[in-house]
Protein backbone atom coordinates (compact mmCIF):
# COMPACT_ATOMS: atom_id res chain seq x y z
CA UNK A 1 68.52 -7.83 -8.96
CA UNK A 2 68.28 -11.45 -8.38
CA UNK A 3 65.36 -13.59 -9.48
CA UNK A 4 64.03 -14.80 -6.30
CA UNK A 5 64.51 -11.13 -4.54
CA UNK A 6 61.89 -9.80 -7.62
CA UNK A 7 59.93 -12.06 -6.99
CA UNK A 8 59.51 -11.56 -3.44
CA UNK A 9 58.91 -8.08 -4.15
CA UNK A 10 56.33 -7.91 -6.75
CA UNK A 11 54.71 -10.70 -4.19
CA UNK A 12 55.07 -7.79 -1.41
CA UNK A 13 53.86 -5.14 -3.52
CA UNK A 14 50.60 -7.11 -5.11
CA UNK A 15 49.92 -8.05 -1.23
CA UNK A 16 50.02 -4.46 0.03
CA UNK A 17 47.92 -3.53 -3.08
CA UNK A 18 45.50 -6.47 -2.38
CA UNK A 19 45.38 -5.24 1.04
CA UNK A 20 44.95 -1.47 0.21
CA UNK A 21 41.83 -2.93 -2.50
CA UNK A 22 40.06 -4.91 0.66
CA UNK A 23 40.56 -2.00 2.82
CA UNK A 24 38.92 0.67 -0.15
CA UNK A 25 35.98 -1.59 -0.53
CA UNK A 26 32.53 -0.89 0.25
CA UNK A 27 31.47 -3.13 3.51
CA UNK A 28 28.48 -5.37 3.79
CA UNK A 29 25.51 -4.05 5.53
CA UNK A 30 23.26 -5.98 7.64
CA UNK A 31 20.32 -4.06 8.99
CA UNK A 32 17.36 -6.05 11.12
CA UNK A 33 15.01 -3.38 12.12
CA UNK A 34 12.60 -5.31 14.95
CA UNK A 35 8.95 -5.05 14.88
CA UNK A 36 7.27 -3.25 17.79
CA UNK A 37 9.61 -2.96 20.44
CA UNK A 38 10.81 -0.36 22.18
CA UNK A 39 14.36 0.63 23.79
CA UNK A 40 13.29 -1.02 27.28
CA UNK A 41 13.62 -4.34 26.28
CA UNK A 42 17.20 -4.53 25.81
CA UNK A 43 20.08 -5.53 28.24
CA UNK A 44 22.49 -2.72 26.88
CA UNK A 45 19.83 -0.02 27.14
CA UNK A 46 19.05 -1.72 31.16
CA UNK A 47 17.14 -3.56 30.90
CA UNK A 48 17.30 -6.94 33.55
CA UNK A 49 13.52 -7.98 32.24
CA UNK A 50 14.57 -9.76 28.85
CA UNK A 51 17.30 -12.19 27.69
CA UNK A 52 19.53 -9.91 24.43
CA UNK A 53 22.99 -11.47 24.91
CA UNK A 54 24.04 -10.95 20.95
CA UNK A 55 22.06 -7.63 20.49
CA UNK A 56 23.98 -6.92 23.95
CA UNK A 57 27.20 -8.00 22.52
CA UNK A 58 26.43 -5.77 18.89
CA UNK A 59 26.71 -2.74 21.44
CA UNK A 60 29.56 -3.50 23.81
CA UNK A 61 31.58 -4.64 20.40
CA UNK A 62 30.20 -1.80 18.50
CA UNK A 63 28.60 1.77 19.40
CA UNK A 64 24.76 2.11 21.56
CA UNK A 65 22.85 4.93 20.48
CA UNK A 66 21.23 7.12 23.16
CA UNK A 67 18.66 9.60 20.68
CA UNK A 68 17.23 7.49 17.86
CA UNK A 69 13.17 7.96 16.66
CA UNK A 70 11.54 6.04 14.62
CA UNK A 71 7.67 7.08 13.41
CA UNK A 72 4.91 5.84 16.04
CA UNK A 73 4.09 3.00 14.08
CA UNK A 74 5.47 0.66 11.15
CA UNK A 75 4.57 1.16 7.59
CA UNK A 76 5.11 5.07 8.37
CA UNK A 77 8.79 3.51 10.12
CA UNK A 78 8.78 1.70 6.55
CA UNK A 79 8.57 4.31 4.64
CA UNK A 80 10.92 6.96 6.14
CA UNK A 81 13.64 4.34 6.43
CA UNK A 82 13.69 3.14 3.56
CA UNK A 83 13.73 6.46 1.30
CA UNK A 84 15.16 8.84 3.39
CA UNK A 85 12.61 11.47 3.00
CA UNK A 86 10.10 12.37 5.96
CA UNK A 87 6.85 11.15 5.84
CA UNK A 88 5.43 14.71 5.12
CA UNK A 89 6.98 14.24 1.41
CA UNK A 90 5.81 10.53 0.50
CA UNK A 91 3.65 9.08 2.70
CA UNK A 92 0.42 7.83 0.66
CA UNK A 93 -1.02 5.73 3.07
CA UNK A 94 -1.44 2.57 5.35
CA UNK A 95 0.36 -0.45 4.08
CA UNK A 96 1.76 1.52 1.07
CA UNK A 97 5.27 2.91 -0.32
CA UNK A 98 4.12 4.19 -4.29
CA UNK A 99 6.23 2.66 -6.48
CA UNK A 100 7.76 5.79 -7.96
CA UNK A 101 10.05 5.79 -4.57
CA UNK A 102 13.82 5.36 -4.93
CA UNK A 103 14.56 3.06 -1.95
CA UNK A 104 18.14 2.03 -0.35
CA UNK A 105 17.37 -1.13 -2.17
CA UNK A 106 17.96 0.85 -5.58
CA UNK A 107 20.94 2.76 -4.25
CA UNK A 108 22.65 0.03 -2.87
CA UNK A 109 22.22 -2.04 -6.32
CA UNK A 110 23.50 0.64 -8.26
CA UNK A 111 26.36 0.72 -6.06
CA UNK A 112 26.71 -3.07 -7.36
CA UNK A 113 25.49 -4.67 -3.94
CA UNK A 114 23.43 -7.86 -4.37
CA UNK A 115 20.42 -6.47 -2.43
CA UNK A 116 18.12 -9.12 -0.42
CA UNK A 117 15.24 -8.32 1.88
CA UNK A 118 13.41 -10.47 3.77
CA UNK A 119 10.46 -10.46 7.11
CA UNK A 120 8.01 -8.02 6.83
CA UNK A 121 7.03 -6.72 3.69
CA UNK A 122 3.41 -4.32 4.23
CA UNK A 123 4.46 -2.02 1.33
CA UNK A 124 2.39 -3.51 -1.83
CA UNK A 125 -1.82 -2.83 -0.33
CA UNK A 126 -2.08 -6.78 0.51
CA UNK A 127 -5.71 -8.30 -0.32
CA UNK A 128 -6.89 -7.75 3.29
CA UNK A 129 -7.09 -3.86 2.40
CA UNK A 130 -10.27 -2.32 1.19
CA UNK A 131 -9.88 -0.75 -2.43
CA UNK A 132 -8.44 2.61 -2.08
CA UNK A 133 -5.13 0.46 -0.62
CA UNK A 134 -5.17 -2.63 -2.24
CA UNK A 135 -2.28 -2.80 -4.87
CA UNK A 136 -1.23 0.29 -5.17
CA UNK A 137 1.92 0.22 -3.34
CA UNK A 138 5.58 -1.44 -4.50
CA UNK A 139 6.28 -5.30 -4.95
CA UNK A 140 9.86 -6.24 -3.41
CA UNK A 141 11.56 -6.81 -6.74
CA UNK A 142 10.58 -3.46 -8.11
CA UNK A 143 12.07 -1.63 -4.53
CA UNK A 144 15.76 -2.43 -5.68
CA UNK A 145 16.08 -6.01 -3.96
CA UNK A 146 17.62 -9.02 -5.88
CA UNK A 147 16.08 -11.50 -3.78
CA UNK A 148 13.51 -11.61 -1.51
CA UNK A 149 11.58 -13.92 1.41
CA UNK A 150 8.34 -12.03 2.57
CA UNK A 151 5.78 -12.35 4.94
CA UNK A 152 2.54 -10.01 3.69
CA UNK A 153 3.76 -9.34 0.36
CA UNK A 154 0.38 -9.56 -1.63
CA UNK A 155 -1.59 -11.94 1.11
CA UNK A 156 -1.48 -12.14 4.42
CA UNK A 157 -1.60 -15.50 6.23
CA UNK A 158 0.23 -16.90 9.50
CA UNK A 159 3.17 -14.94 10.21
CA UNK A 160 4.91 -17.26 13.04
CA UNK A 161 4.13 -20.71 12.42
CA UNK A 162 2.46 -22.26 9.65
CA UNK A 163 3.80 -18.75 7.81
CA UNK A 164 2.76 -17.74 4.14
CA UNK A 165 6.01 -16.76 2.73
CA UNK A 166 6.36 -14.82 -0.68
CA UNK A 167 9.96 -16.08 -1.86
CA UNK A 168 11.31 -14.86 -5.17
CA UNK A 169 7.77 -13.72 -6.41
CA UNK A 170 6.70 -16.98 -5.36
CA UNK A 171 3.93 -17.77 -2.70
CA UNK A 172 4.47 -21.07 -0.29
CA UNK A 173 2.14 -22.27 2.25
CA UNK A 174 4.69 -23.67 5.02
CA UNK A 175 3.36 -26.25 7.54
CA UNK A 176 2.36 -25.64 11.39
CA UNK A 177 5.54 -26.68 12.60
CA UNK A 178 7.48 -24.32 10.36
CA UNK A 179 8.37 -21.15 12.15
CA UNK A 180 8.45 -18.11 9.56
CA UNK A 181 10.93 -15.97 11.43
CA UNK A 182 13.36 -19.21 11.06
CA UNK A 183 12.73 -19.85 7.57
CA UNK A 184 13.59 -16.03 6.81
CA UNK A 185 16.50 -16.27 8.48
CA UNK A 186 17.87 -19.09 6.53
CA UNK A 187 16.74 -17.49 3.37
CA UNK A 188 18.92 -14.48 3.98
CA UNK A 189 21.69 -16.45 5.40
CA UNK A 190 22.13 -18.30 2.29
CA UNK A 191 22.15 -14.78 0.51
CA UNK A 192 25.15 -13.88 2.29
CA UNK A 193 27.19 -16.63 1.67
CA UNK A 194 26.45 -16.95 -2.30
CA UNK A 195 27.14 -13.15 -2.38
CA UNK A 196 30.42 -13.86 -0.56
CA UNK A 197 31.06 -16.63 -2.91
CA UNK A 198 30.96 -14.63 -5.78
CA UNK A 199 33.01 -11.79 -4.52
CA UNK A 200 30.33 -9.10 -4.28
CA UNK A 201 29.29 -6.75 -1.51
CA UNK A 202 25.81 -7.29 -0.22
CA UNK A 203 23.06 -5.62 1.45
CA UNK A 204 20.55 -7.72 3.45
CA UNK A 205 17.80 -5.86 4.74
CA UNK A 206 15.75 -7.52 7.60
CA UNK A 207 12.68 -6.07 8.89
CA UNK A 208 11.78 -8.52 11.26
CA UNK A 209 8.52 -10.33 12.11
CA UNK A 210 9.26 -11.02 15.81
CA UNK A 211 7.86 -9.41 17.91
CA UNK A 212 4.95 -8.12 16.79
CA UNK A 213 1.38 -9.53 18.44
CA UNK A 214 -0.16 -12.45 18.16
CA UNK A 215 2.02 -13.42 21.27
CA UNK A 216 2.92 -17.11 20.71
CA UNK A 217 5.24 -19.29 21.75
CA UNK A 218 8.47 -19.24 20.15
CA UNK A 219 10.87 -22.80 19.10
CA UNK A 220 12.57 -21.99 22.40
CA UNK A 221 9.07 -21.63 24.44
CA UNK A 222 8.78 -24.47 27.82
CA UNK A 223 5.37 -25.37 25.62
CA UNK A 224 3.60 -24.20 22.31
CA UNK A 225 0.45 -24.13 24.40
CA UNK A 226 1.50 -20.88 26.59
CA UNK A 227 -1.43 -18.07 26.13
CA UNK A 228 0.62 -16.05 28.83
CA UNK A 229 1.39 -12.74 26.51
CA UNK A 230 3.93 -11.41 29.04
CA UNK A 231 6.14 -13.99 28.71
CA UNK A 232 5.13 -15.39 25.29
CA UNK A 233 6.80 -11.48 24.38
CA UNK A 234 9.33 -11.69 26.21
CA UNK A 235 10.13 -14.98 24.83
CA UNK A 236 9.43 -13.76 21.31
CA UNK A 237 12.42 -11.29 22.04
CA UNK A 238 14.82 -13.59 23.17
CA UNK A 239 14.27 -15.36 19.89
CA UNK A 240 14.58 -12.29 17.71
CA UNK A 241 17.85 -11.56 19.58
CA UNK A 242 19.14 -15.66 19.02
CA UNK A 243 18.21 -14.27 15.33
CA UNK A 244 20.44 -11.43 15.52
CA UNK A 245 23.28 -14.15 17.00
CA UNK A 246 23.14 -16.05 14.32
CA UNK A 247 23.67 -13.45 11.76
CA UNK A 248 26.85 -12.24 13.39
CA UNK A 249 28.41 -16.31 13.99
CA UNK A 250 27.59 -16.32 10.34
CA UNK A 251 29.83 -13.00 9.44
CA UNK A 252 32.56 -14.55 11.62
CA UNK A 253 32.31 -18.59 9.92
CA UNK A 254 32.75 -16.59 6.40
CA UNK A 255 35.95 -14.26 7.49
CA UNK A 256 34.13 -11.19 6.79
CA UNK A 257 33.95 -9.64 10.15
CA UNK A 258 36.12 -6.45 9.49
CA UNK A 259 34.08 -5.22 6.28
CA UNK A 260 30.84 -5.94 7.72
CA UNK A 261 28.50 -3.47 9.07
CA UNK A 262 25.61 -4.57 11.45
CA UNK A 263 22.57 -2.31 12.54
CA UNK A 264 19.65 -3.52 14.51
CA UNK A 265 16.75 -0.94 15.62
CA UNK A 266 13.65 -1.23 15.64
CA UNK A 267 10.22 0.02 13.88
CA UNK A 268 8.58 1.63 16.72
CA UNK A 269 7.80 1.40 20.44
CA UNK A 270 6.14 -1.97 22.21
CA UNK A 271 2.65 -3.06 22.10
CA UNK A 272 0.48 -1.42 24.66
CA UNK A 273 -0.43 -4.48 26.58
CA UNK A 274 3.09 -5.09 27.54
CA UNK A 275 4.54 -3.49 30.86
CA UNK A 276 8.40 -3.54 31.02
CA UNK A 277 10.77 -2.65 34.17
CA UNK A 278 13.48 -0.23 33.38
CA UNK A 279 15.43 1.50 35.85
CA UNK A 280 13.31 0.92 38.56
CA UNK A 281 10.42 2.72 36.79
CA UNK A 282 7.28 0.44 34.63
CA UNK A 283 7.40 1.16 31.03
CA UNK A 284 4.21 0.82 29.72
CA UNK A 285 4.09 0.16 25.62
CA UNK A 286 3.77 3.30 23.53
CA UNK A 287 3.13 1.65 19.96
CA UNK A 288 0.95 4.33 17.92
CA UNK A 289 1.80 7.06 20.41
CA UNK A 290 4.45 9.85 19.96
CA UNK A 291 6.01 9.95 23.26
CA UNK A 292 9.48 8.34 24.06
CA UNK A 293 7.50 5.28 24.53
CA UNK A 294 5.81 5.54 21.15
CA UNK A 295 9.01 6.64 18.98
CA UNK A 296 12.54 6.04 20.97
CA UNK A 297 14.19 3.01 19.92
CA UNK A 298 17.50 1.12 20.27
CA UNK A 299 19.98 1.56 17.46
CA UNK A 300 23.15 -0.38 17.82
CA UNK A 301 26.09 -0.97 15.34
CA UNK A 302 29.11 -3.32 15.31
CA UNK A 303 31.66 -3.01 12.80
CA UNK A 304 35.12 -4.70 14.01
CA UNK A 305 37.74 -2.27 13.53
CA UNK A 306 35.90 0.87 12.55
CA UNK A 307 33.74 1.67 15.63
CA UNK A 308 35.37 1.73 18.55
CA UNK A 309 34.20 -1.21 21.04
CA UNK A 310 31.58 0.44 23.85
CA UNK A 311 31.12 3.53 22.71
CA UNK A 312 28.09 5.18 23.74
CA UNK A 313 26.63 8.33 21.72
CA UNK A 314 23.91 11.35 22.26
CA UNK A 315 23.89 12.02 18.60
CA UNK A 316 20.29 12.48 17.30
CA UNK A 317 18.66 9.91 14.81
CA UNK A 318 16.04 10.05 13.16
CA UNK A 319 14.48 7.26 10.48
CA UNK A 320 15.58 9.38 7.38
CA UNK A 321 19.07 9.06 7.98
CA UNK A 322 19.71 5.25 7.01
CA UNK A 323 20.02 5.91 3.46
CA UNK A 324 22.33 8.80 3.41
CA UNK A 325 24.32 6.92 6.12
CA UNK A 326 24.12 3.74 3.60
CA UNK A 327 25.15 5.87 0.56
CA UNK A 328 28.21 6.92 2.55
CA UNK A 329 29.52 4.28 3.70
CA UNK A 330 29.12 2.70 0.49
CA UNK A 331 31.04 5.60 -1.05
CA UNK A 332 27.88 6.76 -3.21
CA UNK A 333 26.75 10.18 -3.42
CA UNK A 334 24.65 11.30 -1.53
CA UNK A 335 21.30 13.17 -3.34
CA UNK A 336 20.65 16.79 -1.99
CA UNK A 337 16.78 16.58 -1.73
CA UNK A 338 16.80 13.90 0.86
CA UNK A 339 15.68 14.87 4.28
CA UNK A 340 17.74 12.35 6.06
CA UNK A 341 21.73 13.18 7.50
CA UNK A 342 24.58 10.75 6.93
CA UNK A 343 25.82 9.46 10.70
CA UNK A 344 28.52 7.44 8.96
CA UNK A 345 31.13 10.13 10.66
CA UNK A 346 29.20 9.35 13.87
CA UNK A 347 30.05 5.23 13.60
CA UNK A 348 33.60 6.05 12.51
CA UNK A 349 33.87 8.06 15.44
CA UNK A 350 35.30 11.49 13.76
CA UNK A 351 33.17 13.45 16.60
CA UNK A 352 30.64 14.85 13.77
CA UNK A 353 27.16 15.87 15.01
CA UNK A 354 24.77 15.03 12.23
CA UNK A 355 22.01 17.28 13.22
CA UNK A 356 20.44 19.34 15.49
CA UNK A 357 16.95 18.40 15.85
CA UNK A 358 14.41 16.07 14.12
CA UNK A 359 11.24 16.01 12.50
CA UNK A 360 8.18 13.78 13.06
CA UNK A 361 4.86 14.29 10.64
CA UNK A 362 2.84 11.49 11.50
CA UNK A 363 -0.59 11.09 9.98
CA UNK A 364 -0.47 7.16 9.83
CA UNK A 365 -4.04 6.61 8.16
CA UNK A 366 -5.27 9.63 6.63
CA UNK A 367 -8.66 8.17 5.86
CA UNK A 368 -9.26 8.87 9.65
CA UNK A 369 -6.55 10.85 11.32
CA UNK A 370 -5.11 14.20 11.71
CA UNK A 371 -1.49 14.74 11.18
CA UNK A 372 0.55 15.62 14.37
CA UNK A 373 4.15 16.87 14.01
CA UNK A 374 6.90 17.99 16.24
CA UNK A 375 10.77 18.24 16.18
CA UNK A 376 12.96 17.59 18.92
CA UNK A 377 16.23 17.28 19.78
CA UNK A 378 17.75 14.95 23.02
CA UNK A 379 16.07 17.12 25.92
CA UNK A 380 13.05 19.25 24.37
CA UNK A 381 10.21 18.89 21.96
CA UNK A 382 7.79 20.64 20.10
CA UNK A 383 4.48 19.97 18.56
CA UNK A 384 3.05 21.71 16.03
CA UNK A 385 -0.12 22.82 18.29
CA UNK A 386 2.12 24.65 20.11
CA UNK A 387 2.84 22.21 22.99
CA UNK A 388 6.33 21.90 24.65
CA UNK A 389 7.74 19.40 26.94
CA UNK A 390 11.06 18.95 28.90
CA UNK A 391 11.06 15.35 27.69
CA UNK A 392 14.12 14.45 29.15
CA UNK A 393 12.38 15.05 32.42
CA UNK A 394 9.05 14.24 31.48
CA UNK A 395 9.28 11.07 28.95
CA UNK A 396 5.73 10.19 29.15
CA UNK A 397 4.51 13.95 28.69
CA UNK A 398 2.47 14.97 31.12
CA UNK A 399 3.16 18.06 31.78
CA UNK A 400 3.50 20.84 28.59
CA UNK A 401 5.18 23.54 29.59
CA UNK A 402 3.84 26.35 30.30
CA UNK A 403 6.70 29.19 29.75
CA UNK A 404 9.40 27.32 27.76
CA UNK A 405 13.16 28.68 28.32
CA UNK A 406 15.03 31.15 26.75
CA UNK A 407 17.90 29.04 25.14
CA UNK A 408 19.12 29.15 21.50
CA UNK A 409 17.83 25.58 21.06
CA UNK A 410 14.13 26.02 21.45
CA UNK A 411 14.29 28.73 19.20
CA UNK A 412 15.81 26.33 16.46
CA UNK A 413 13.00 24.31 16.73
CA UNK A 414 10.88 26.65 15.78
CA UNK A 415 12.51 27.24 13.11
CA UNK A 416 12.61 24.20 12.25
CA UNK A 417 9.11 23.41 12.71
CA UNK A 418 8.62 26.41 10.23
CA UNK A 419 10.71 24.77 8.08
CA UNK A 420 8.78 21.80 7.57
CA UNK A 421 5.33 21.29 5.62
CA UNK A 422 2.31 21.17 7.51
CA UNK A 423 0.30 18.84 5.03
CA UNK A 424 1.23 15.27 3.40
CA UNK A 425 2.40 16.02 -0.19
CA UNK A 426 2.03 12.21 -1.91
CA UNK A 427 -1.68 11.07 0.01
CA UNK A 428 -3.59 8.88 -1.84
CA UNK A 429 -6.85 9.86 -2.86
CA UNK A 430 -9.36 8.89 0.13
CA UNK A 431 -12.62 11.55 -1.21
């Protein structure tokens, strides 16, 4: 064999191996999860109310998902998405994840991803709590994340502009024409790229400030003096989606398109002083409330050359299923006492239903609520008092029915209900 010819082969083979290596590895995962805002307010959901061109683009690039739930309202969201386990099994209380939880940010690190989180933290009991909250949930750094950039970490302070940021255990006081959102961004930005640099997979976890209330102007507001809410939100979203833009330019500038995974949903439905138009139909916010307005939320995902461009599923979501999916795709095993259902087949479009119904306990402050719980699955739902709605036909629920059908499906979820606890198992100690 002559010389140059080996060469040229071994140079063939250690390409196709090189090749074969980049295609076995683990992708990156980007997940934004929004702050109070509901399904409505996107483009690629119908919406002709609010500017999402790049969340827009994430789902005609990527796969739109028709049936995803989050819990009615955020730390609950928090919880449940972070650990995989229903909040009938962990929830302790308001503000709070206890620190004996095993969160994606563990997994993932384990799995030798450099972890970063950064937003919205509302996990630890900030100093604004009264006593029975105050410190007793998780820090960042002891959730599984490497790095972190934090808005209501262990304080509170401005969120948007003139933000208190916790940054690496570190607080900063920013100055009134520093927008926190911003600063995040470039925080986790810079994550990325030294991850990249040093040849590592990474997993950047954004729970977003935008858009929760106050409603302020945004950078990209006509004036900083606005007090119109209405459009204050809606311009508040059409920051949060520039955001998401700027995430997937930077995936493109750095060459790792192809083995990066992007997932934006969001916490829980809208604020209830904001009316959205949707089909011809008003929308009125559902934040705290278990309806579709309350607990359906957008759930897009855009990985080049996995998930077929425009593709549009019914399968069912539900807020436990992130880690399992995570775990998957990151070629981890997946723990048997998690509640949640891998829909990694789902994005890789192998036609793989990952479940049948869902399960909501929601009980968000236990100090002064009652638990309510139901399961569902894309057309009917069940609470746990008994009540049964056609939601598909009756989103807002208005109308329990009073003689439900005689289909195989509603008696799953009854069994399923039965399945479930009734009580929180992990409550804090409010007597």
């Amino acid at each position: 064999m002559r010389p140059s010819f080996a060469l040229s082969l071994i140079a063939c083979v250690s390409g196709l191996i090189a090749c074969d290596a980049a295609a076995a590895a683990p992708p990156n995962v980007v997940l934004f999860m929004a702050d109070d805002v509901g399904y409505e307010c996107f483009g690629c959901y119908g919406s002709e109310q609010y500017a999402t061109p790049h969340i827009d683009r994430l789902a005609k690039e990527g796969m739109r998902f028709e049936h995803a739930y989050s819990q009615p309202l955020c730390t609950p969201s928090r919880v449940k998405i972070m650990t995989g386990l229903s909040n009938v099994r962990n929830y302790a209380g308001f503000s709070i994840l206890r620190k004996d939880q095993k969160t994606f940010g563990h997994y993932l690190r384990d799995a030798g991803y450099v972890t970063a989180v950064g937003g919205k933290w509302q996990l630890f009991g900030a100093e604004h709590y009264s006593g029975e909250f105050r410190g007793k949930g998780i820090l960042p750094e002891e959730a599984g994340f490497d790095r972190h950039c934090l808005w209501q970490v262990a304080r509170k302070g401005d969120r948007f502009w003139n933000p208190l940021l916790t940054i690496d255990g570190e607080d900063r006081q920013f100055g009134p024409d520093d927008y926190g959102p911003d600063l995040v961004t470039e925080y986790l930005l810079e994550a990325m790229e030294e991850s990249v640099a040093d040849g590592r997979p990474f997993f950047v976890y954004y729970p977003m400030i935008l858009v929760h209330s106050p409603f302020l102007p945004t950078p990209g507001s006509e004036s900083r003096e606005s007090r119109d809410r209405q459009q204050n939100f809606e311009d508040m979203v059409a920051h949060m989606d520039e955001i998401v833009g700027r995430f997937v330019a930077r995936t493109g500038e750095l060459g790792i398109d192809n083995n990066t995974i992007i997932l934006f949903t969001s916490d829980n439905g809208t604020h209830k002083t904001i009316e959205s138009r949707l089909h011809g139909r008003t929308i009125v916010g559902g934040k705290g409330l278990t309806t579709d307005a309350g607990t359906r939320v957008p759930l897009v995902a855009r990985w080049p050359g996995t998930i077929e461009p425009g593709s549009v599923t019914d399968a069912l979501v539900d807020f436990s299923d992130f880690v399992p999916t995570l775990l998957q795709l990151a070629g981890q095993t997946i723990p048997g006492d998690l509640d949640g259902k891998s829909f990694a087949p789902v994005l890789r479009g192998d036609g793989t239903t990952p479940r049948e119904w869902i399960f909501v306990y929601s009980n968000p402050r236990p100090e002064k609520t009652e638990p309510v719980r139901f399961v569902r699955d894309q057309r009917w739902k069940l609470y746990g008092d008994g009540r049964f709605f056609d939601v598909a036909n009756d989103p807002g629920e208005e109308a329990p029915m009073a003689e439900p059908p005689q289909e195989s499906s509603i008696r799953t979820l009854r069994q399923a209900l039965e399945s479930m606890p009734a009580e929180g198992q992990m409550l804090l100690d409010f007597d």
